[in-house]
PDB file of N, CA and C in Angstrom:
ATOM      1  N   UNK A   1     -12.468  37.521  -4.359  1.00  0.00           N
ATOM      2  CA  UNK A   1     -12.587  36.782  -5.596  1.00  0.00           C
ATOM      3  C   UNK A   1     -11.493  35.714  -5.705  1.00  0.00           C
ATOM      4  N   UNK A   2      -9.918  36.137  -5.407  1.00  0.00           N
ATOM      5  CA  UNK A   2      -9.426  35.170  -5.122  1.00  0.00           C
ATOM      6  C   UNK A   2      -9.461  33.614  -4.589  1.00  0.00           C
ATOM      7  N   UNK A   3     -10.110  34.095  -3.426  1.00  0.00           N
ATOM      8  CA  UNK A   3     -10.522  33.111  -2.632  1.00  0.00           C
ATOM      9  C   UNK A   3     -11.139  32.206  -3.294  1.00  0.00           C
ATOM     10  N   UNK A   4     -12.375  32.728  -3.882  1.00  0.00           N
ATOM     11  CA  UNK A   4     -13.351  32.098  -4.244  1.00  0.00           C
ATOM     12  C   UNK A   4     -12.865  31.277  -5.580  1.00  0.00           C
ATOM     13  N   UNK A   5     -11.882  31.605  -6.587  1.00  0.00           N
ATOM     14  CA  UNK A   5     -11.113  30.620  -7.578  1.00  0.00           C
ATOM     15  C   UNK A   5     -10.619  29.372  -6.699  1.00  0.00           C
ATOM     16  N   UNK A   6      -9.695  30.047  -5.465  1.00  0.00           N
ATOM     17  CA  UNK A   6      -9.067  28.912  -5.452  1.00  0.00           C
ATOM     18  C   UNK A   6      -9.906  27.862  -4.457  1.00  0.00           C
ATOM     19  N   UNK A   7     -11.212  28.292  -4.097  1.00  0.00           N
ATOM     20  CA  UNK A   7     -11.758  27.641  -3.365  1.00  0.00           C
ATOM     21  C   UNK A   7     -12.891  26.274  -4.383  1.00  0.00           C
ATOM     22  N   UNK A   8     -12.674  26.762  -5.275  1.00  0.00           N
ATOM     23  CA  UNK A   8     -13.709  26.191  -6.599  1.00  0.00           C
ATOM     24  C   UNK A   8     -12.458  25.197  -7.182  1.00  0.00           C
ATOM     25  N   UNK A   9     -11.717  25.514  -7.360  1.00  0.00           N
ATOM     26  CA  UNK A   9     -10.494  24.778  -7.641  1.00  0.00           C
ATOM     27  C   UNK A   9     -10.010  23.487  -6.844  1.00  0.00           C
ATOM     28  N   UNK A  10     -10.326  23.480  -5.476  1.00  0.00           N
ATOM     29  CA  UNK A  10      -9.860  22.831  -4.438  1.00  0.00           C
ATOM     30  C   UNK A  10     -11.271  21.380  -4.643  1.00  0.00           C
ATOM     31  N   UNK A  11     -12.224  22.424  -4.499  1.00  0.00           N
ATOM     32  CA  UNK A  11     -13.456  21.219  -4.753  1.00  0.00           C
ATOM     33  C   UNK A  11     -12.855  20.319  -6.291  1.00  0.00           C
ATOM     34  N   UNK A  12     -12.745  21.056  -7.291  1.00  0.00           N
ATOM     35  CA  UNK A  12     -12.109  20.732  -8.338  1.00  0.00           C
ATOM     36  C   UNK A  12     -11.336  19.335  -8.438  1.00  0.00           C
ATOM     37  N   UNK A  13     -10.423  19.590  -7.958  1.00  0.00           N
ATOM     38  CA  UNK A  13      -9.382  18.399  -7.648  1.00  0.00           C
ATOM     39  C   UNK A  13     -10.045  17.395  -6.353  1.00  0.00           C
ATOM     40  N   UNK A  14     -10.591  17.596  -5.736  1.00  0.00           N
ATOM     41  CA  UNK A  14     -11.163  16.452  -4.534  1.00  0.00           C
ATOM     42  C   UNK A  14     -11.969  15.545  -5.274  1.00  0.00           C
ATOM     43  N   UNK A  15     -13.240  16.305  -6.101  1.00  0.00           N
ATOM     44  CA  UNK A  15     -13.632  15.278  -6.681  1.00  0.00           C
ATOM     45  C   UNK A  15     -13.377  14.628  -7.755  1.00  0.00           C
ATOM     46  N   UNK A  16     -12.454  15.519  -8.609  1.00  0.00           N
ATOM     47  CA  UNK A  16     -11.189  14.266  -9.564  1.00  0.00           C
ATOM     48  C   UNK A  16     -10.384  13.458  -8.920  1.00  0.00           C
ATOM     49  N   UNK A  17      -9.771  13.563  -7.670  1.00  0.00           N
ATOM     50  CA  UNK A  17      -9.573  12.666  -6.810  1.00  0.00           C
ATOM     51  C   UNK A  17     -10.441  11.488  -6.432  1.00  0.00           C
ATOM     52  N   UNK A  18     -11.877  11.715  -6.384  1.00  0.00           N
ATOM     53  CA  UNK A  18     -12.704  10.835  -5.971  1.00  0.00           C
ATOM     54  C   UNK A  18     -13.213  10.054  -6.783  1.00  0.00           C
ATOM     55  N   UNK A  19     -12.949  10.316  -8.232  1.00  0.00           N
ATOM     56  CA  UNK A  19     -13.609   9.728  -8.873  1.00  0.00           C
ATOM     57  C   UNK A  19     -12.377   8.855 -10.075  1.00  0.00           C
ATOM     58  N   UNK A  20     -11.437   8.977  -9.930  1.00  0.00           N
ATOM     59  CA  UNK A  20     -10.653   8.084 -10.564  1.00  0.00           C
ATOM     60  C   UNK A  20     -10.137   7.024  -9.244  1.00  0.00           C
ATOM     61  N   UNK A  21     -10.159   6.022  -9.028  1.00  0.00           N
ATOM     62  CA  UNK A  21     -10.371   5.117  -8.127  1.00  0.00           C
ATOM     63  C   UNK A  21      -9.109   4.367  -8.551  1.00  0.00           C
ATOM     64  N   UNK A  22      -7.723   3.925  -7.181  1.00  0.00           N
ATOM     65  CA  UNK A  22      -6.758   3.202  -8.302  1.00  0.00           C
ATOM     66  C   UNK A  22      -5.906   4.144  -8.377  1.00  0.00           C
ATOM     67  N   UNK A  23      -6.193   5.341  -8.986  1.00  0.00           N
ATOM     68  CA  UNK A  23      -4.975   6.042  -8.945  1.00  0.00           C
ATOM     69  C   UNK A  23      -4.336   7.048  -7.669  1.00  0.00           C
ATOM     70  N   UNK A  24      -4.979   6.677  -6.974  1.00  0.00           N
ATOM     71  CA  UNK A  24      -4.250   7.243  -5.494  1.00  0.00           C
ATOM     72  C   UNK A  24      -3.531   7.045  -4.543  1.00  0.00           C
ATOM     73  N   UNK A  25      -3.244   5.715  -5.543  1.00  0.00           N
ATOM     74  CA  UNK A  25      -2.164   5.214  -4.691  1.00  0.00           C
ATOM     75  C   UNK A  25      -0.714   5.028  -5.451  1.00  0.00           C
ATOM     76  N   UNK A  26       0.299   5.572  -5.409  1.00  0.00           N
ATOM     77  CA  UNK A  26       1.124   5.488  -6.470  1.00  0.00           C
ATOM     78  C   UNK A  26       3.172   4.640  -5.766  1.00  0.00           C
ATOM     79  N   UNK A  27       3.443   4.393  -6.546  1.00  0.00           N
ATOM     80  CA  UNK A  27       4.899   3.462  -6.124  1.00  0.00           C
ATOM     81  C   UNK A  27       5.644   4.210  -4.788  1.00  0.00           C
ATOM     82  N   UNK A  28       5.458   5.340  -4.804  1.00  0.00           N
ATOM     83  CA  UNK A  28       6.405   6.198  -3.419  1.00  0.00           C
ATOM     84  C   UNK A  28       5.903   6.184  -2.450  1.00  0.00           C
ATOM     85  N   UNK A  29       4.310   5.729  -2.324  1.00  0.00           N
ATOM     86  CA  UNK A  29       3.936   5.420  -0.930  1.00  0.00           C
ATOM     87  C   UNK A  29       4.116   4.431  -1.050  1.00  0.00           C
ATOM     88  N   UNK A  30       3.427   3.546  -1.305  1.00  0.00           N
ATOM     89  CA  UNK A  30       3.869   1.909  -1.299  1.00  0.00           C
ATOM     90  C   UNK A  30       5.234   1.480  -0.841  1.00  0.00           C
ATOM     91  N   UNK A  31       6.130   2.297  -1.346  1.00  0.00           N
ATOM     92  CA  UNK A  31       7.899   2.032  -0.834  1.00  0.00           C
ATOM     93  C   UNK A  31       7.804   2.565   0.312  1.00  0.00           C
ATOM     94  N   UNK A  32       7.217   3.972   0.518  1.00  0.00           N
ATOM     95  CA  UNK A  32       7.523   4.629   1.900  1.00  0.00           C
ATOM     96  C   UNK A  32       7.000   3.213   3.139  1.00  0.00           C
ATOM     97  N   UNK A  33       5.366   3.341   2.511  1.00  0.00           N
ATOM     98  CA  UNK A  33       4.604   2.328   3.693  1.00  0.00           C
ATOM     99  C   UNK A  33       5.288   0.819   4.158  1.00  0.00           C
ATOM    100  N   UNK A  34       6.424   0.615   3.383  1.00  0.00           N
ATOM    101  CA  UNK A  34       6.789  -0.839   3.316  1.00  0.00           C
ATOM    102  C   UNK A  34       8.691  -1.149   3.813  1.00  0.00           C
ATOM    103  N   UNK A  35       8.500   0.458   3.406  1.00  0.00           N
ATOM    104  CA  UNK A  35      10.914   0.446   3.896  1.00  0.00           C
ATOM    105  C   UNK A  35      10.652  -0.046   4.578  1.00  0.00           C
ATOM    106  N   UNK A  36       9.997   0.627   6.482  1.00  0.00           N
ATOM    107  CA  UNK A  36      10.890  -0.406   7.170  1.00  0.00           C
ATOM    108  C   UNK A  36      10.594  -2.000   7.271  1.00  0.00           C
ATOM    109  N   UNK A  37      10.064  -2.290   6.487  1.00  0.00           N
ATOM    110  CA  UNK A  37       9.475  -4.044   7.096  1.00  0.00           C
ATOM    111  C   UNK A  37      10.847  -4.995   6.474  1.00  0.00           C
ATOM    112  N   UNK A  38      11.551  -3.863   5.579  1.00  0.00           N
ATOM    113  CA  UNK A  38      12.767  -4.799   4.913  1.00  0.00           C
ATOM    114  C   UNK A  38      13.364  -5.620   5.623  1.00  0.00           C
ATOM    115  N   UNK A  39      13.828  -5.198   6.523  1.00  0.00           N
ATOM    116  CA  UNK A  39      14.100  -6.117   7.652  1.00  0.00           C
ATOM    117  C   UNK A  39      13.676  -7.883   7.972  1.00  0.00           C
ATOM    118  N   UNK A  40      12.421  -7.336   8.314  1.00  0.00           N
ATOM    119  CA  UNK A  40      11.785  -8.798   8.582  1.00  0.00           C
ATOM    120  C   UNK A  40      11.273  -9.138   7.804  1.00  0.00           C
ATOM    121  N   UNK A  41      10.915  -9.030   6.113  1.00  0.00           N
ATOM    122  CA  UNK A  41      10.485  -9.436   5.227  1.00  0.00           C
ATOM    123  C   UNK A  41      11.520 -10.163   4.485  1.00  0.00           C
ATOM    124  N   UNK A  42      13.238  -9.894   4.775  1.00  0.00           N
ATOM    125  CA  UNK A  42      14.044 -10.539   4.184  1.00  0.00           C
ATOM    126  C   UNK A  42      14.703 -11.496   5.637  1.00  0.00           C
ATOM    127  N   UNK A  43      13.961 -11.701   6.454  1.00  0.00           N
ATOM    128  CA  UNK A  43      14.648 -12.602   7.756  1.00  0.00           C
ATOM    129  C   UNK A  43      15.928 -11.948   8.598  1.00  0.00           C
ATOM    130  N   UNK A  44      16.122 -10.526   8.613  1.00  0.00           N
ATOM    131  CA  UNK A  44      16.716 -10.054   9.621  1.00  0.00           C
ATOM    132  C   UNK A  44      16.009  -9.723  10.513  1.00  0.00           C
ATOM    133  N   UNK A  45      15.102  -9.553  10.729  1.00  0.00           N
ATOM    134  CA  UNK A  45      14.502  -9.424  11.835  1.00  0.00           C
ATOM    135  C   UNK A  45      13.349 -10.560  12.658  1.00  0.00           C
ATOM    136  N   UNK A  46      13.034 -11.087  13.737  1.00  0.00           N
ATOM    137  CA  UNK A  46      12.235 -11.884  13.728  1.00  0.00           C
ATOM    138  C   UNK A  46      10.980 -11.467  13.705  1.00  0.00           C
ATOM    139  N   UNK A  47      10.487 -10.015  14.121  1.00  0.00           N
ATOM    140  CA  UNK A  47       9.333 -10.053  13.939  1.00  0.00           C
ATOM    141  C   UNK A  47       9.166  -8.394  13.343  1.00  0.00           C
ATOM    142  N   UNK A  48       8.062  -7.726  13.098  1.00  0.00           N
ATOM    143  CA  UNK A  48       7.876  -6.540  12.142  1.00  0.00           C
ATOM    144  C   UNK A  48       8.105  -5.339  13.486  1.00  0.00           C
ATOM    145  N   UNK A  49       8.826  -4.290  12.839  1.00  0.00           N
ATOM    146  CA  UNK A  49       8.708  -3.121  13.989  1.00  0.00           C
ATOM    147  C   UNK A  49       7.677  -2.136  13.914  1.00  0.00           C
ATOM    148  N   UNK A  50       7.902  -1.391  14.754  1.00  0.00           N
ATOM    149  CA  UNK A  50       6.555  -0.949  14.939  1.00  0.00           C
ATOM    150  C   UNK A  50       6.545   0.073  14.082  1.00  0.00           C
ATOM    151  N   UNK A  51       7.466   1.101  13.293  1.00  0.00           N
ATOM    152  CA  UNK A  51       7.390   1.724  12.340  1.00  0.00           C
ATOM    153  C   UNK A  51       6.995   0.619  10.727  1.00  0.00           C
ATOM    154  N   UNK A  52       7.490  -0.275  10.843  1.00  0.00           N
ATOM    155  CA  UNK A  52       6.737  -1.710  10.003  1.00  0.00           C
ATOM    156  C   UNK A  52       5.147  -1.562  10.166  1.00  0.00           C
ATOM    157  N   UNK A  53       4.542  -2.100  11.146  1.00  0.00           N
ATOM    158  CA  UNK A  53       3.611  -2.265  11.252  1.00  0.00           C
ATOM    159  C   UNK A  53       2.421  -0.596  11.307  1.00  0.00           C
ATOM    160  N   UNK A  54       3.297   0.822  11.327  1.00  0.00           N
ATOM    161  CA  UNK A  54       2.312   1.756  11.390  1.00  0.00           C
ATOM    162  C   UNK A  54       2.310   1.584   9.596  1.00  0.00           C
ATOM    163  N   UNK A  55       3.595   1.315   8.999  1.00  0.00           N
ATOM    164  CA  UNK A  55       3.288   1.502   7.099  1.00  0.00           C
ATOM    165  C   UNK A  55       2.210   0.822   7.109  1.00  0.00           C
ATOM    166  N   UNK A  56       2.182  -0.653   7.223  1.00  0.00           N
ATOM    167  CA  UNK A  56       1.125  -1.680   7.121  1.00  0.00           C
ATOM    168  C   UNK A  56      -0.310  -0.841   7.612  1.00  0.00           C
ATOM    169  N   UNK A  57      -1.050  -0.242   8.206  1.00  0.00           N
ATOM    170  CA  UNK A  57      -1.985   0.592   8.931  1.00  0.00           C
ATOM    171  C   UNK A  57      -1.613   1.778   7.672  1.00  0.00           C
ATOM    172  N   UNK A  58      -0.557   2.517   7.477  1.00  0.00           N
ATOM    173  CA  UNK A  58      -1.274   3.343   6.313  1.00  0.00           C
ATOM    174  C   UNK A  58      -1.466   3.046   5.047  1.00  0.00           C
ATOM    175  N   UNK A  59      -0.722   1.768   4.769  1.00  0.00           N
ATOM    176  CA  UNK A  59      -1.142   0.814   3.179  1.00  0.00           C
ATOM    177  C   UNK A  59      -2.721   0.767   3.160  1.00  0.00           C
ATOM    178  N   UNK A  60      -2.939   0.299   4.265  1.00  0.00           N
ATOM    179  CA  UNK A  60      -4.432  -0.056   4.675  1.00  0.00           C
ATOM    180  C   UNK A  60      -5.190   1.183   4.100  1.00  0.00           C
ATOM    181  N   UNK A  61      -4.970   2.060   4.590  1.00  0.00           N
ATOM    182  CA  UNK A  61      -5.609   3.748   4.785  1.00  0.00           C
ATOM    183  C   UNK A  61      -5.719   4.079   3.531  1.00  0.00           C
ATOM    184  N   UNK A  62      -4.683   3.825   2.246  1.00  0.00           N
ATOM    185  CA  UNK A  62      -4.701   4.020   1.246  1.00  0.00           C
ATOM    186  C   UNK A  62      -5.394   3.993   0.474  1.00  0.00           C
ATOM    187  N   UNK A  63      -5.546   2.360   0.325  1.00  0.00           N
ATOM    188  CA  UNK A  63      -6.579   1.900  -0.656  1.00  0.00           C
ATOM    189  C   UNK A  63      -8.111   1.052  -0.105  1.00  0.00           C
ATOM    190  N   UNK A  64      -9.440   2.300   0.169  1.00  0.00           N
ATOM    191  CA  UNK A  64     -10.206   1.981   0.680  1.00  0.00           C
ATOM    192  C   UNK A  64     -11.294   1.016  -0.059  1.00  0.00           C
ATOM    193  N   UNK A  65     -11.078   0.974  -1.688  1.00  0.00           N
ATOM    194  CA  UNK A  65     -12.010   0.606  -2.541  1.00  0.00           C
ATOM    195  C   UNK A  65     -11.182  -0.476  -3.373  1.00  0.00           C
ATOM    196  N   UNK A  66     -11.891  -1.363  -4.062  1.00  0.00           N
ATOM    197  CA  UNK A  66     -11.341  -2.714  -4.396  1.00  0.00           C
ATOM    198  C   UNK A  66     -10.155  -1.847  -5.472  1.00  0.00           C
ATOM    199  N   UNK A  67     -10.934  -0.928  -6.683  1.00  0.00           N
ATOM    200  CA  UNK A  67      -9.932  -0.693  -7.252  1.00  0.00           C
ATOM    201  C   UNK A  67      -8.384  -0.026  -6.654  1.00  0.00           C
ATOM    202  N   UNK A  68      -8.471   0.422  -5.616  1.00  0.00           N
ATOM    203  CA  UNK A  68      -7.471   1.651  -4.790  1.00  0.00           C
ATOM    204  C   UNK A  68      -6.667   0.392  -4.459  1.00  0.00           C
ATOM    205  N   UNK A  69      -6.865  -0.733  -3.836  1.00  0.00           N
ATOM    206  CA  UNK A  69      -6.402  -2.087  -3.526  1.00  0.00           C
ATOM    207  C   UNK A  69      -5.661  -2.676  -4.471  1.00  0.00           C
ATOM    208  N   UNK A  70      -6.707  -2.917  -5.681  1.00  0.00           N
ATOM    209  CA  UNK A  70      -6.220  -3.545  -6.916  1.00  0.00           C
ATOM    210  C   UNK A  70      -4.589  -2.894  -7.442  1.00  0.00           C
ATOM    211  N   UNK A  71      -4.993  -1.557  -6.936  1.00  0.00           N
ATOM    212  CA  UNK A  71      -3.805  -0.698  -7.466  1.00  0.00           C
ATOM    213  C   UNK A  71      -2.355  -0.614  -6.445  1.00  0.00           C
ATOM    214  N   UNK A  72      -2.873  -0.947  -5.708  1.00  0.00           N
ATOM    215  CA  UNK A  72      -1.563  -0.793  -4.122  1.00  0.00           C
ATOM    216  C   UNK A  72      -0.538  -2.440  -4.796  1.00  0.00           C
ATOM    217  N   UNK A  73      -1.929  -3.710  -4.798  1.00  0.00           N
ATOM    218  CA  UNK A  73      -1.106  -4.819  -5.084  1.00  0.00           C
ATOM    219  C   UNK A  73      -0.455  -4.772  -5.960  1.00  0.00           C
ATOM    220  N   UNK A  74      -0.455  -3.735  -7.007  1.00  0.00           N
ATOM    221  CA  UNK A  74       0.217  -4.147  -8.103  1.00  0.00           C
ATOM    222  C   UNK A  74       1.689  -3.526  -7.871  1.00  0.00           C
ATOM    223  N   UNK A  75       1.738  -2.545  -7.267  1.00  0.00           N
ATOM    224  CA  UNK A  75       2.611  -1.558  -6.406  1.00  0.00           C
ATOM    225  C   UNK A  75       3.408  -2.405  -5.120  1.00  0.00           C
ATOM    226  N   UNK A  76       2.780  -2.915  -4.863  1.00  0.00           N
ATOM    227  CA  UNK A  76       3.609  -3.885  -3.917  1.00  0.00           C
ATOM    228  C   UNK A  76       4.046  -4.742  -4.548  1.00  0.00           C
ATOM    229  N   UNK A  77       3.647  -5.326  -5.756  1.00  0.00           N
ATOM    230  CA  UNK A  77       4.236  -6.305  -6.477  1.00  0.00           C
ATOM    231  C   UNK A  77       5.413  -5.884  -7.283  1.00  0.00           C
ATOM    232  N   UNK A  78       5.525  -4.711  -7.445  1.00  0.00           N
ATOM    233  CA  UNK A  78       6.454  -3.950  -8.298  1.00  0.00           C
ATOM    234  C   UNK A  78       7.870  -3.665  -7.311  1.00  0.00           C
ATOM    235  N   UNK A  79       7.489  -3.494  -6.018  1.00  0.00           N
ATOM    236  CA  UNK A  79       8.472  -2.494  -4.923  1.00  0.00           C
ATOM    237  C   UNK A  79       9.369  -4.138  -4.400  1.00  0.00           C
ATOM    238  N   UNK A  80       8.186  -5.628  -4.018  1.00  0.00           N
ATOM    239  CA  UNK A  80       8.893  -6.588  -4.082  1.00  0.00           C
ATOM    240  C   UNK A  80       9.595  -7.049  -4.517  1.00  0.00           C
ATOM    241  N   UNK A  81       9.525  -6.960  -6.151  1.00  0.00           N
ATOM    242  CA  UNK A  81      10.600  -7.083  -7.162  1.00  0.00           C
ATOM    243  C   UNK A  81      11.691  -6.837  -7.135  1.00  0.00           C
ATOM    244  N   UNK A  82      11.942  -5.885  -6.281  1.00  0.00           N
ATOM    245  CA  UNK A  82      13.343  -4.908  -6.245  1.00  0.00           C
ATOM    246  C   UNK A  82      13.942  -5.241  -5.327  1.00  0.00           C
ATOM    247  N   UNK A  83      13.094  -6.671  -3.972  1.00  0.00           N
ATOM    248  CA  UNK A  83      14.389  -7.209  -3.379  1.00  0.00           C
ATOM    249  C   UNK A  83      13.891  -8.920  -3.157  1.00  0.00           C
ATOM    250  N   UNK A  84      15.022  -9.485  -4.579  1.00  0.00           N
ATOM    251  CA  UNK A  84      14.501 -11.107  -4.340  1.00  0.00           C
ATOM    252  C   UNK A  84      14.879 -11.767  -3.294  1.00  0.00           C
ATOM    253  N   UNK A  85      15.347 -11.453  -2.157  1.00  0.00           N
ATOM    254  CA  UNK A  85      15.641 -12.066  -0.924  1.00  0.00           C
ATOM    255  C   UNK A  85      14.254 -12.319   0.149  1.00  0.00           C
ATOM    256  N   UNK A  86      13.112 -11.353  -0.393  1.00  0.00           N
ATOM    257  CA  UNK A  86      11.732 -11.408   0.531  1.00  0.00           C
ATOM    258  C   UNK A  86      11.321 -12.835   0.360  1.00  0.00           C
ATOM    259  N   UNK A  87      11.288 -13.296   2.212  1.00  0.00           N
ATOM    260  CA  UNK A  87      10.488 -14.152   2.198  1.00  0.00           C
ATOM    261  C   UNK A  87       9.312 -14.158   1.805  1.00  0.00           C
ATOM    262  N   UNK A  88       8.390 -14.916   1.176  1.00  0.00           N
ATOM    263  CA  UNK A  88       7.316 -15.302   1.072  1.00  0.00           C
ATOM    264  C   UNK A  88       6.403 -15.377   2.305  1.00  0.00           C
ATOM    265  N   UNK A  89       6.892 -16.380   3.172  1.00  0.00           N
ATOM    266  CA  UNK A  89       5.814 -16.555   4.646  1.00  0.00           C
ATOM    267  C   UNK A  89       5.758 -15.643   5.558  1.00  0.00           C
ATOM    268  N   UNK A  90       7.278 -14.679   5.172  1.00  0.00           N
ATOM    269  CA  UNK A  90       7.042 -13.668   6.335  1.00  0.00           C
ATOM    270  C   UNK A  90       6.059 -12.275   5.639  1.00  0.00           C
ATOM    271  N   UNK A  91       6.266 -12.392   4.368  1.00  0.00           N
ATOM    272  CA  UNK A  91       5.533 -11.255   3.491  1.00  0.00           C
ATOM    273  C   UNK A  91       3.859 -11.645   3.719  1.00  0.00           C
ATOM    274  N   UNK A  92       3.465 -12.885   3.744  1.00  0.00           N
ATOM    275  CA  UNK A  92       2.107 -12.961   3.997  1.00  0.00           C
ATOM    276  C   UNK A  92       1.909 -13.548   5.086  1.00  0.00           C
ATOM    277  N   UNK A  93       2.401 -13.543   6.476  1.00  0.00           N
ATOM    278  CA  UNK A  93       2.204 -13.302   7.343  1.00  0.00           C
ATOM    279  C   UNK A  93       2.433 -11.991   8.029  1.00  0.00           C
ATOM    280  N   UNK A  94       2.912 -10.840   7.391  1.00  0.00           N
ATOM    281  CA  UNK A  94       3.536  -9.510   8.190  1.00  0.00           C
ATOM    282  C   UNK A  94       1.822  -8.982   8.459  1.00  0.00           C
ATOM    283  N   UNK A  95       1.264  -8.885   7.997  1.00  0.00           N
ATOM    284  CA  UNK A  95      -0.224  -7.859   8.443  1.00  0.00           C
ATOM    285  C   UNK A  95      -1.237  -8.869   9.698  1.00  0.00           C
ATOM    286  N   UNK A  96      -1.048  -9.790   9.644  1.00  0.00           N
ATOM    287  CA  UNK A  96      -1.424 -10.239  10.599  1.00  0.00           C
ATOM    288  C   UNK A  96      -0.598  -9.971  11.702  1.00  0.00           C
ATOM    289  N   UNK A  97       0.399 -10.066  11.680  1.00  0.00           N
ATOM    290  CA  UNK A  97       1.532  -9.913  12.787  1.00  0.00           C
ATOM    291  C   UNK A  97       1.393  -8.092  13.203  1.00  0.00           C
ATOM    292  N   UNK A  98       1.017  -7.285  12.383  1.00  0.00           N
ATOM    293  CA  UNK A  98       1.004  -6.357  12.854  1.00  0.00           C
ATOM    294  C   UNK A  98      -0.488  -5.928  13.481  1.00  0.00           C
ATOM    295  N   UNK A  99      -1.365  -6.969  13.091  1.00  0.00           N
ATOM    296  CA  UNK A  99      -2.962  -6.917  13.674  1.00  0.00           C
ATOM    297  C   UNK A  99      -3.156  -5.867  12.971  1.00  0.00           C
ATOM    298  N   UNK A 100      -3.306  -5.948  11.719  1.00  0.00           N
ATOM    299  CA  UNK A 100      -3.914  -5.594  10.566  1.00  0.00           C
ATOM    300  C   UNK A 100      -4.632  -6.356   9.360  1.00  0.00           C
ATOM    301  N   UNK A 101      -6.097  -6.108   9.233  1.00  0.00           N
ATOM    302  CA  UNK A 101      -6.507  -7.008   8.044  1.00  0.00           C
ATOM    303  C   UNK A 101      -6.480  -5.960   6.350  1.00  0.00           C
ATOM    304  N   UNK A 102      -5.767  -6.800   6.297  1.00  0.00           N
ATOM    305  CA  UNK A 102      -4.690  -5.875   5.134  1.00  0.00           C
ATOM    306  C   UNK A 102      -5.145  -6.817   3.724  1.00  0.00           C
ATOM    307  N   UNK A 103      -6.396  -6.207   3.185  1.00  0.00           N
ATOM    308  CA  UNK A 103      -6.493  -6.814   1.869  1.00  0.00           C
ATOM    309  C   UNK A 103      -6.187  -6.707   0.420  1.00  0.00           C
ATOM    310  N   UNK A 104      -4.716  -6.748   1.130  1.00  0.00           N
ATOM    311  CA  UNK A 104      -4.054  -6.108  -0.073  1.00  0.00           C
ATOM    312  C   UNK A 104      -2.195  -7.678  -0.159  1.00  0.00           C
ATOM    313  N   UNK A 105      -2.359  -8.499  -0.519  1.00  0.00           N
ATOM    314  CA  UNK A 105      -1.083  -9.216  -0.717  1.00  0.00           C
ATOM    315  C   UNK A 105       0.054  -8.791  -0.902  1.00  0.00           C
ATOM    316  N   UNK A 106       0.911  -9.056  -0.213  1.00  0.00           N
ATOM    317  CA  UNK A 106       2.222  -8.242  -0.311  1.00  0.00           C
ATOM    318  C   UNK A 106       2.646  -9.381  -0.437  1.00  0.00           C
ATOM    319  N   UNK A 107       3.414  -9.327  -1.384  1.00  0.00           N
ATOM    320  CA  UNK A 107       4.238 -10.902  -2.743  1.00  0.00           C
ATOM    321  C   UNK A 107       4.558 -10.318  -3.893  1.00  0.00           C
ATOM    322  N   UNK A 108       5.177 -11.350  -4.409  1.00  0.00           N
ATOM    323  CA  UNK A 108       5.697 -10.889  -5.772  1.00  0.00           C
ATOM    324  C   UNK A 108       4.899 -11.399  -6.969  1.00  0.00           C
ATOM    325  N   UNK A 109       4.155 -12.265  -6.728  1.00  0.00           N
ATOM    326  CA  UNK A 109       3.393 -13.215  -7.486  1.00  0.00           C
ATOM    327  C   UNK A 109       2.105 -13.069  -7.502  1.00  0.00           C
ATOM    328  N   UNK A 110       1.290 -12.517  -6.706  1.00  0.00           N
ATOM    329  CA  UNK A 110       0.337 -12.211  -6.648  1.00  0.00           C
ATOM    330  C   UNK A 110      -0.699 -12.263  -7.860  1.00  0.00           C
ATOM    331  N   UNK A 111      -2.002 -12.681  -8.310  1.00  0.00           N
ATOM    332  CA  UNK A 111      -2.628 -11.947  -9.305  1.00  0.00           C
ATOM    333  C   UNK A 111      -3.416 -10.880  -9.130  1.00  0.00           C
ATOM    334  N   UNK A 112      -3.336 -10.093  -8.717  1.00  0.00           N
ATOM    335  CA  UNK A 112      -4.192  -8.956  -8.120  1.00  0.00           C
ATOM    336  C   UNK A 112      -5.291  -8.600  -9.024  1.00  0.00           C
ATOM    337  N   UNK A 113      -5.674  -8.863 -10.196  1.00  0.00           N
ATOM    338  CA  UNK A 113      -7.237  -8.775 -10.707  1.00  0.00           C
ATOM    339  C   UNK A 113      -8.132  -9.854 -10.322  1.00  0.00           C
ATOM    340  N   UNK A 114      -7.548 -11.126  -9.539  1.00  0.00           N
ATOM    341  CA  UNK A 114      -7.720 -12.324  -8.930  1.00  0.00           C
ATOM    342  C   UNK A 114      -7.915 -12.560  -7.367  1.00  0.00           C
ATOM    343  N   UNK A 115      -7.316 -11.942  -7.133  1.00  0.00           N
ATOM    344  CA  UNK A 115      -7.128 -12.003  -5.543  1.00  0.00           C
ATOM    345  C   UNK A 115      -7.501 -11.149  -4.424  1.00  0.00           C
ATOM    346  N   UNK A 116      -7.459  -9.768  -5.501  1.00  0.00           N
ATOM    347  CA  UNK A 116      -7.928  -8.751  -4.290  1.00  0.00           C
ATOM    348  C   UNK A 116      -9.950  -8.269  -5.023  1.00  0.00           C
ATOM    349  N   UNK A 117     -10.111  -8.340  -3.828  1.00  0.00           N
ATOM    350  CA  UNK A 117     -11.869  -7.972  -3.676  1.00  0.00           C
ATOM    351  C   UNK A 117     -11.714  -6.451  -3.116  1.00  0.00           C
TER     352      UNK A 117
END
């Protein structure tokens, strides 16, 4: 019987998971997926490392649906904030550089009810 609560429970939460869209992505991944790119997003580095570029690949992973997206940019727009030294050209060039199509803007400026599909 045990089992069977916590097995009803588990479905429980997957599909409240599935069905609020947007909220699954929250500020501590977004920071996790993005530390190391600090580097080359503020011009110490010339190009993204490869722990850079696996965050970029799980940003991706994150947000599979426009809203999950909608919600990462705003999160990236928030985590940017916190260092005004990010370049601009290297911030929207880093996902290409990591050969990732990453539809999600990483900037500070962004309009993300605008920009992301």
């Amino acid at each position: 019987m045990k089992g069977l609560v916590i097995s009803v429970l588990v479905v429980v939460a997957l599909v409240l998971f599935m069905v609020m869209p947007g909220e699954a992505v929250d500020c501590g991944q977004v920071s996790s997926c993005l530390a190391s790119c600090i580097p080359f997003l503020t011009g110490g580095e010339a190009s993204p490392s490869s722990p850079c570029c696996t965050g970029i690949k799980n940003l991706e992973a994150l947000a599979p649906t426009t809203a999950d997206r909608r919600a990462a940019c705003e999160r990236v727009k928030t985590a940017a904030a916190l260092y005004p030294n990010i370049k601009e050209d290297a911030a929207s060039s880093l996902p290409k550089k990591c050969g990732v199509e990453l539809n999600i803007p990483i900037s500070k400026t962004t309009d993300c009810q605008r920009s992301v599909k």
